[in-house]
Protein backbone atom coordinates (compact mmCIF):
# COMPACT_ATOMS: atom_id res chain seq x y z
CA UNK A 1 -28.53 14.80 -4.48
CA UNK A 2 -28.91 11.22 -5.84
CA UNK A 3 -25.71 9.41 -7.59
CA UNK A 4 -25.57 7.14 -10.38
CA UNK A 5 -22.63 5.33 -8.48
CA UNK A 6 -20.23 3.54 -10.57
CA UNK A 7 -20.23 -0.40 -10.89
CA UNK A 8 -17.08 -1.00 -9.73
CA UNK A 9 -18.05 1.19 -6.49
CA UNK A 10 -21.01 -0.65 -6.09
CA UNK A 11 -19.24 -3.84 -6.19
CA UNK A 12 -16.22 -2.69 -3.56
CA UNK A 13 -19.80 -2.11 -1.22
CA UNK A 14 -21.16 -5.57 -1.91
CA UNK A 15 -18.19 -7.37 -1.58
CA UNK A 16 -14.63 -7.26 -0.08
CA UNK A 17 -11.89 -6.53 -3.23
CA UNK A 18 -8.93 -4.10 -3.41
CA UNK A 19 -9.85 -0.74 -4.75
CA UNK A 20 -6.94 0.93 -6.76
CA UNK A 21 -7.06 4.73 -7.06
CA UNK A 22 -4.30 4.82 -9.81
CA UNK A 23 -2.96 8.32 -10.77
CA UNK A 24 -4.67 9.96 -8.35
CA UNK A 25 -2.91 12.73 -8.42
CA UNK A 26 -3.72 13.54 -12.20
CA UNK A 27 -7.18 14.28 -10.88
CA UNK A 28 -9.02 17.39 -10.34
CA UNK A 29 -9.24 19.10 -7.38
CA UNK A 30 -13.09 18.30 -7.12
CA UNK A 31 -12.50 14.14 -7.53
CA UNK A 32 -9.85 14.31 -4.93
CA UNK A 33 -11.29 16.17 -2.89
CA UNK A 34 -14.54 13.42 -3.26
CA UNK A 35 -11.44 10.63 -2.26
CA UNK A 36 -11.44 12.11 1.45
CA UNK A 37 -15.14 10.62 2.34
CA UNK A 38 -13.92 7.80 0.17
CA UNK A 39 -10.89 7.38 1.84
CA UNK A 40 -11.79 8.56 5.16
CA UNK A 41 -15.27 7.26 5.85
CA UNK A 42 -15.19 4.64 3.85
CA UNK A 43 -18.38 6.43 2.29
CA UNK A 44 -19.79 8.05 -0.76
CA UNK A 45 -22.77 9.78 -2.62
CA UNK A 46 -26.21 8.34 -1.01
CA UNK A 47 -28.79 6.40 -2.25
CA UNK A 48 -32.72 7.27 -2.79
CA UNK A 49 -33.34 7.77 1.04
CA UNK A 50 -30.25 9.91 1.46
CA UNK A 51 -27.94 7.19 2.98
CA UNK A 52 -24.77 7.06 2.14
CA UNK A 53 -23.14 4.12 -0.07
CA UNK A 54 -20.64 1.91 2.28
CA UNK A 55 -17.64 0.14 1.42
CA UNK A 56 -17.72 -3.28 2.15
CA UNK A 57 -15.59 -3.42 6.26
CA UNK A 58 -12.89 -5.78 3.97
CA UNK A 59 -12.69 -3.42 1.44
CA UNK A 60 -8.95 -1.71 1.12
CA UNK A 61 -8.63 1.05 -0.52
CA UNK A 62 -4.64 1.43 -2.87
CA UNK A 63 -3.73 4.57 -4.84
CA UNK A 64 -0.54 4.69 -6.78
CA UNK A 65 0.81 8.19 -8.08
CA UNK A 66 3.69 9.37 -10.31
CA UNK A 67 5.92 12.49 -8.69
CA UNK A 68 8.36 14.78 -9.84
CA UNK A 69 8.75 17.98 -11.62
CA UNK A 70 8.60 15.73 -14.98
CA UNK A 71 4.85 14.79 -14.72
CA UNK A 72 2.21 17.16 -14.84
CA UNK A 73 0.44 16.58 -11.78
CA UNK A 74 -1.09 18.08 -8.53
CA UNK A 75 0.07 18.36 -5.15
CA UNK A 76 -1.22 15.57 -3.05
CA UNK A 77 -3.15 17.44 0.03
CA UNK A 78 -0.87 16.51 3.00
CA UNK A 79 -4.41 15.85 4.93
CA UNK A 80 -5.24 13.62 2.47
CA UNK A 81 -1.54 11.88 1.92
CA UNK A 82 -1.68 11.55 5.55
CA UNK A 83 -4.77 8.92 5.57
CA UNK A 84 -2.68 6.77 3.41
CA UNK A 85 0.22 4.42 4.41
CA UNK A 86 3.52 5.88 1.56
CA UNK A 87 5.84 4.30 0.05
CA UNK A 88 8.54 5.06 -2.50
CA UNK A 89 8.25 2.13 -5.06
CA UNK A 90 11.09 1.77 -7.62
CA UNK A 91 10.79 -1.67 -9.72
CA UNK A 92 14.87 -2.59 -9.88
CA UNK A 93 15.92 -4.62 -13.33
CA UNK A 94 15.42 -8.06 -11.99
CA UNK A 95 11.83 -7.12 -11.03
CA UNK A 96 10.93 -6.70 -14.56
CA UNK A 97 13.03 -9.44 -16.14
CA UNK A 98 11.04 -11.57 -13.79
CA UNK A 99 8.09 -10.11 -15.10
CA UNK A 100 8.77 -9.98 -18.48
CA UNK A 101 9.35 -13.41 -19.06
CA UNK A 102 6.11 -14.91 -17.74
CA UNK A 103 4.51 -11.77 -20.29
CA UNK A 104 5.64 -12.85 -23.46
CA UNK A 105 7.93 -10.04 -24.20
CA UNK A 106 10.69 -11.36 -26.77
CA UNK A 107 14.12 -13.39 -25.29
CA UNK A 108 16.36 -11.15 -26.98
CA UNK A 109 14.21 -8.15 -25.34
CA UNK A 110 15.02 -10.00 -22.26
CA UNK A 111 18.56 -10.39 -22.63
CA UNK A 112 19.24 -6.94 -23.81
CA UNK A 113 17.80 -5.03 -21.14
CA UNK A 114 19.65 -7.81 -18.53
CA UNK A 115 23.11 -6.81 -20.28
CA UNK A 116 22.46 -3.49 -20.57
CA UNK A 117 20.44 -1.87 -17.61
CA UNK A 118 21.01 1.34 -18.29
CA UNK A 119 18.53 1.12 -21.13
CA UNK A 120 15.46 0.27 -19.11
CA UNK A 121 14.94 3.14 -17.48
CA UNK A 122 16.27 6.51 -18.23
CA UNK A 123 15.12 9.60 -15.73
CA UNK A 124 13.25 12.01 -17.97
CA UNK A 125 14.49 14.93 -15.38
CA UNK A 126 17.74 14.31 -17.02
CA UNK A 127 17.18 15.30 -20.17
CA UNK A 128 15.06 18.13 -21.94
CA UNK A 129 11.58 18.20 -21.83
CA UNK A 130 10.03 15.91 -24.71
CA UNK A 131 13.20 13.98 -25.37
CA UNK A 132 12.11 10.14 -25.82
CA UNK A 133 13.48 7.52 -23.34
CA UNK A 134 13.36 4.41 -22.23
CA UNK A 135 10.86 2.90 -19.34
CA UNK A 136 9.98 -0.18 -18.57
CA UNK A 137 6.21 0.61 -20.14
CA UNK A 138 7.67 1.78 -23.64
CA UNK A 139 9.94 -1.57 -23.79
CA UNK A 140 6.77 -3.24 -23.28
CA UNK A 141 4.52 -1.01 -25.80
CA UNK A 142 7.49 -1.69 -28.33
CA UNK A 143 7.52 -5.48 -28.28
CA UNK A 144 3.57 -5.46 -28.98
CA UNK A 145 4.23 -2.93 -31.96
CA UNK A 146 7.33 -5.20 -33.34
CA UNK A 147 5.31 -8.53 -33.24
CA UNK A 148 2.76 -7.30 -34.66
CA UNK A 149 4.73 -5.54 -37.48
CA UNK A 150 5.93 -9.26 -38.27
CA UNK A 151 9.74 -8.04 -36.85
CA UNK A 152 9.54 -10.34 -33.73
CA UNK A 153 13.28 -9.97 -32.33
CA UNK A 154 14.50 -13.47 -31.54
CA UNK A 155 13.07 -13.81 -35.74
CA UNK A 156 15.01 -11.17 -36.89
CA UNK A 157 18.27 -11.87 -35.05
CA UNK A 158 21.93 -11.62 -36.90
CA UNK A 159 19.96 -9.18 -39.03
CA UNK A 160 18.91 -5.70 -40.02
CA UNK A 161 15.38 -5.32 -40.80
CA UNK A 162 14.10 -2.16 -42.15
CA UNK A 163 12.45 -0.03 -39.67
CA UNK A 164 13.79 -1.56 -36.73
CA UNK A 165 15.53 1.60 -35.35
CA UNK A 166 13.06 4.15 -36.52
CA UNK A 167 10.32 2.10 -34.30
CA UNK A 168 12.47 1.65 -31.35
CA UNK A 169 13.80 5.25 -31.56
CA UNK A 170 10.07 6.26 -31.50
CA UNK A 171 9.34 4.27 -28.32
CA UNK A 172 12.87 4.14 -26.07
CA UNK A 173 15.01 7.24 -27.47
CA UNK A 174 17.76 7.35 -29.98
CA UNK A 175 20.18 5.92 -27.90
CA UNK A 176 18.59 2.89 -26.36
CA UNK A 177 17.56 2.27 -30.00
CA UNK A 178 20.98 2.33 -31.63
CA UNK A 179 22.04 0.00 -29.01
CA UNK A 180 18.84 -2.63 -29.29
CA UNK A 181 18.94 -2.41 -33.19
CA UNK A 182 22.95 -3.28 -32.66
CA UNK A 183 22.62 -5.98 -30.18
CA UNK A 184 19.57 -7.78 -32.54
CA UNK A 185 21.65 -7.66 -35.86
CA UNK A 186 24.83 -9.17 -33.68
CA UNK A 187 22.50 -12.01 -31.23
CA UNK A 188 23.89 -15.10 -33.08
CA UNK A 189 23.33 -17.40 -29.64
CA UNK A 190 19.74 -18.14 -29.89
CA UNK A 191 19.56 -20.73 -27.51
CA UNK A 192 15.89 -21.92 -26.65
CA UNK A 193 14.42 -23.97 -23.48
CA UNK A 194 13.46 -27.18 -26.73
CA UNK A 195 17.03 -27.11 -27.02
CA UNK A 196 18.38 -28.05 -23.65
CA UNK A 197 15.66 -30.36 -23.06
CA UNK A 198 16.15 -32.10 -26.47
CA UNK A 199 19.81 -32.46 -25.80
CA UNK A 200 21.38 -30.03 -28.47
CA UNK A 201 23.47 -27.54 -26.39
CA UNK A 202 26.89 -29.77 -25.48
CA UNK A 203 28.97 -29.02 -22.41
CA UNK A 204 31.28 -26.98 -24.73
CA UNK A 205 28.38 -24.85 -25.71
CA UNK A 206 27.07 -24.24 -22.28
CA UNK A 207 30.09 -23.22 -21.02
CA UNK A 208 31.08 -21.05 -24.04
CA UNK A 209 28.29 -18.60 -22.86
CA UNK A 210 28.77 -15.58 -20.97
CA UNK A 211 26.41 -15.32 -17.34
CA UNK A 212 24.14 -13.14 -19.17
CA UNK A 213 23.99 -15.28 -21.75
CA UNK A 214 23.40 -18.67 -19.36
CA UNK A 215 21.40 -16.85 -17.21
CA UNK A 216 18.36 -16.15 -20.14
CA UNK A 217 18.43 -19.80 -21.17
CA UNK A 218 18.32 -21.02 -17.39
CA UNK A 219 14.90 -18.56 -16.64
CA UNK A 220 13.36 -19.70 -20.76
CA UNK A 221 13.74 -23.45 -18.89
CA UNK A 222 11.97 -22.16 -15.86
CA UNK A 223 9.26 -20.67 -17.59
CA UNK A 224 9.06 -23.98 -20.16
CA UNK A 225 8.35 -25.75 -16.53
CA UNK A 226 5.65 -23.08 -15.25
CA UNK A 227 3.67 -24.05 -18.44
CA UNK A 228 0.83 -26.56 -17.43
CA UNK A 229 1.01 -29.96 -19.09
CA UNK A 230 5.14 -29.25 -19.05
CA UNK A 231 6.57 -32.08 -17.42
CA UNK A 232 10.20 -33.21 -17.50
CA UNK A 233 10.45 -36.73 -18.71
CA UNK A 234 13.78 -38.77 -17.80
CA UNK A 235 15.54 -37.71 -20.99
CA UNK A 236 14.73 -34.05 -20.95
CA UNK A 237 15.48 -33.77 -17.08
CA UNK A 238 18.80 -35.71 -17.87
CA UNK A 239 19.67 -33.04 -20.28
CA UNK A 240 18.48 -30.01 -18.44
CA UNK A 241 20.64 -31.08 -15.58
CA UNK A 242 23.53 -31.58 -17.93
CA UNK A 243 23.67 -28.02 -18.99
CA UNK A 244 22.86 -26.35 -15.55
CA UNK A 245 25.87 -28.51 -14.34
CA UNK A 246 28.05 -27.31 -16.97
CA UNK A 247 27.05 -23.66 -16.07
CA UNK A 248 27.83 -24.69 -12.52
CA UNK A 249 28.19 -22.27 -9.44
CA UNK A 250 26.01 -19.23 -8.90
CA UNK A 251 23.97 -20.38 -11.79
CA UNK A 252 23.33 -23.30 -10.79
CA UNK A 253 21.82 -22.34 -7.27
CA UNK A 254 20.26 -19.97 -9.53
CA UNK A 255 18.29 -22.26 -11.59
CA UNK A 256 17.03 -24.61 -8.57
CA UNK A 257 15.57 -21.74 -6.35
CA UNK A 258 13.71 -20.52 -9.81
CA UNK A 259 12.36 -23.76 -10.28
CA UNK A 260 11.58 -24.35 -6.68
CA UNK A 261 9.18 -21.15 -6.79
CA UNK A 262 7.22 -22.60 -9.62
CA UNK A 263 5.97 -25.23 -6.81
CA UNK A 264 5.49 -27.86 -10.23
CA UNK A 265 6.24 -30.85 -7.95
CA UNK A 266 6.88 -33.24 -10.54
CA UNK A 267 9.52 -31.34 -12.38
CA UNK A 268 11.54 -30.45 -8.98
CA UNK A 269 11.73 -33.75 -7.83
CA UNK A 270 12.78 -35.02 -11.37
CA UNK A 271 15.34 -32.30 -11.07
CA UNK A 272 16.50 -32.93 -7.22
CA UNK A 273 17.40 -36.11 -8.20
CA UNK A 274 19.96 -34.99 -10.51
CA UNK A 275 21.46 -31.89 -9.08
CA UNK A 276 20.51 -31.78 -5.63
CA UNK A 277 24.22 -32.98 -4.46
CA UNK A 278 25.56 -30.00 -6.54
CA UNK A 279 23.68 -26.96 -5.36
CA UNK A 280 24.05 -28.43 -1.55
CA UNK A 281 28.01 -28.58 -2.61
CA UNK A 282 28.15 -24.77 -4.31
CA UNK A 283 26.15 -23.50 -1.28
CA UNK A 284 28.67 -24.96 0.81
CA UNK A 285 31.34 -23.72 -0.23
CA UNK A 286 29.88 -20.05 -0.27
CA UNK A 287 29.50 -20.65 3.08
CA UNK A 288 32.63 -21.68 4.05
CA UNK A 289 34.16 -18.79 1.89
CA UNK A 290 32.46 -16.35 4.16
CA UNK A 291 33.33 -17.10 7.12
């Protein structure tokens, strides 16, 4: 038999890429069962003479699955699971506040789910079967749904809008709802990356804000820098180092390594200038505390 092979398989032949197999284990028997040629042999279907379609040698071949009584899913084939490499991968809170930032999702999205973790991710095991909760997906799904309802959260914050809750509830669960809906209508601290660089936070202000607090405006500075065409100028990098200072310790070690991995060469070296002398200090005196 002749197949009308899929583009994207005739492209993984022509050239080397990185095929994902995602949810793989969603599939039926007979398309998993097609994934040990694939997967195997590196092979599949045949052309008009009866040869077989190749992957390209530097091809690789990545298939992701969800497990768990909570998913309805099929065994993986141990013969098969055994041609793969496995790992257990569990994204921790810090892996998607990294993310999230660079994404768009909302600040105040941000900060919530950095002071309260247990919202991100709830285990659906734990609770009965069709009870909404939380993942890091439906946070995501729900700040696409709330901008484009116009109720975008850093706009709506030290307020109630209607139909806040009911939207949340329907994405992240009652509780994790009650408690986003909560910590909008009480964010008063709206601090933004234009501020610090234009000067407007004061060393009171900086230091009247709790880590969680310091931490968010420290990473919307970061991500200000990753922008292209961002670049500090003397003033702004004067006043970002002022309120890094004034956050001081952990933070500020914190804030240089985040702007180090941006690799904007301009903006580091604006910044080294200033507080280079300070994070060698703070990391000195960690070390000497450990010993």
């Amino acid at each position: 038999m002749t197949f009308c092979m899929p583009s994207f398989f005739i492209r993984a032949c022509r050239e080397p890429v990185v095929m994902m197999l995602d949810e793989m284990n969603r599939a039926m028997p007979q398309v998993m069962q097609g994934a040990f040629q694939l997967v195997l042999d590196r092979e599949l279907g045949n052309d008009q003479d009866g040869n077989p379609y190749k992957l390209h040698p530097d091809t690789r071949i990545i298939a992701a699955i969800n497990h768990g009584n909570e998913y309805d899913v099929h065994d993986m084939d141990p013969a098969l699971l055994r041609r793969f490499w496995v790992t257990d991968i569990e994204p921790s809170n810090q892996d998607w506040i990294a993310w999230a930032g660079p994404a768009g999702i909302d600040n105040i999205t941000i900060d919530f789910v950095r002071q309260h973790p247990e919202h991100l991710r709830v285990d659906p095991s734990s609770v009965e079967p069709g009870t909404v909760v939380p993942t890091p997906a439906s946070w995501h799904r729900l700040d696409e749904s709330l901008r484009h309802m116009g109720l975008v959260p850093t706009d709506c914050a030290g307020t109630r809008p209607s139909g806040l809750y009911a939207l949340s509830a329907g994405f992240v669960g009652t509780e994790a709802a009650i408690a986003y809906s909560e910590f909008i209508a009480r964010y008063e601290r709206v601090i933004s990356a234009d501020d610090v660089l234009s000067g407007k936070i004061s060393d009171k202000q900086s230091k009247e804000l709790n880590a969680s607090e310091g931490l968010a405006v420290l990473d919307k500075v970061v991500n200000w820098s990753k922008e292209d065409g961002n670049t500090f100028s003397k003033k702004q990098a004067k006043n970002v180092a002022a309120f890094v200072k004034a956050r001081g310790g952990e933070q500020l070690v914190h804030f240089w390594n985040s702007l180090s991995k941006t690799q904007k060469l301009p903006n580091i070296k604006a910044l080294h200038a200033l507080i280079g002398t300070e994070v060698i200090e703070v990391i000195r005196v960690a070390r000497d505390l450990n010993k």
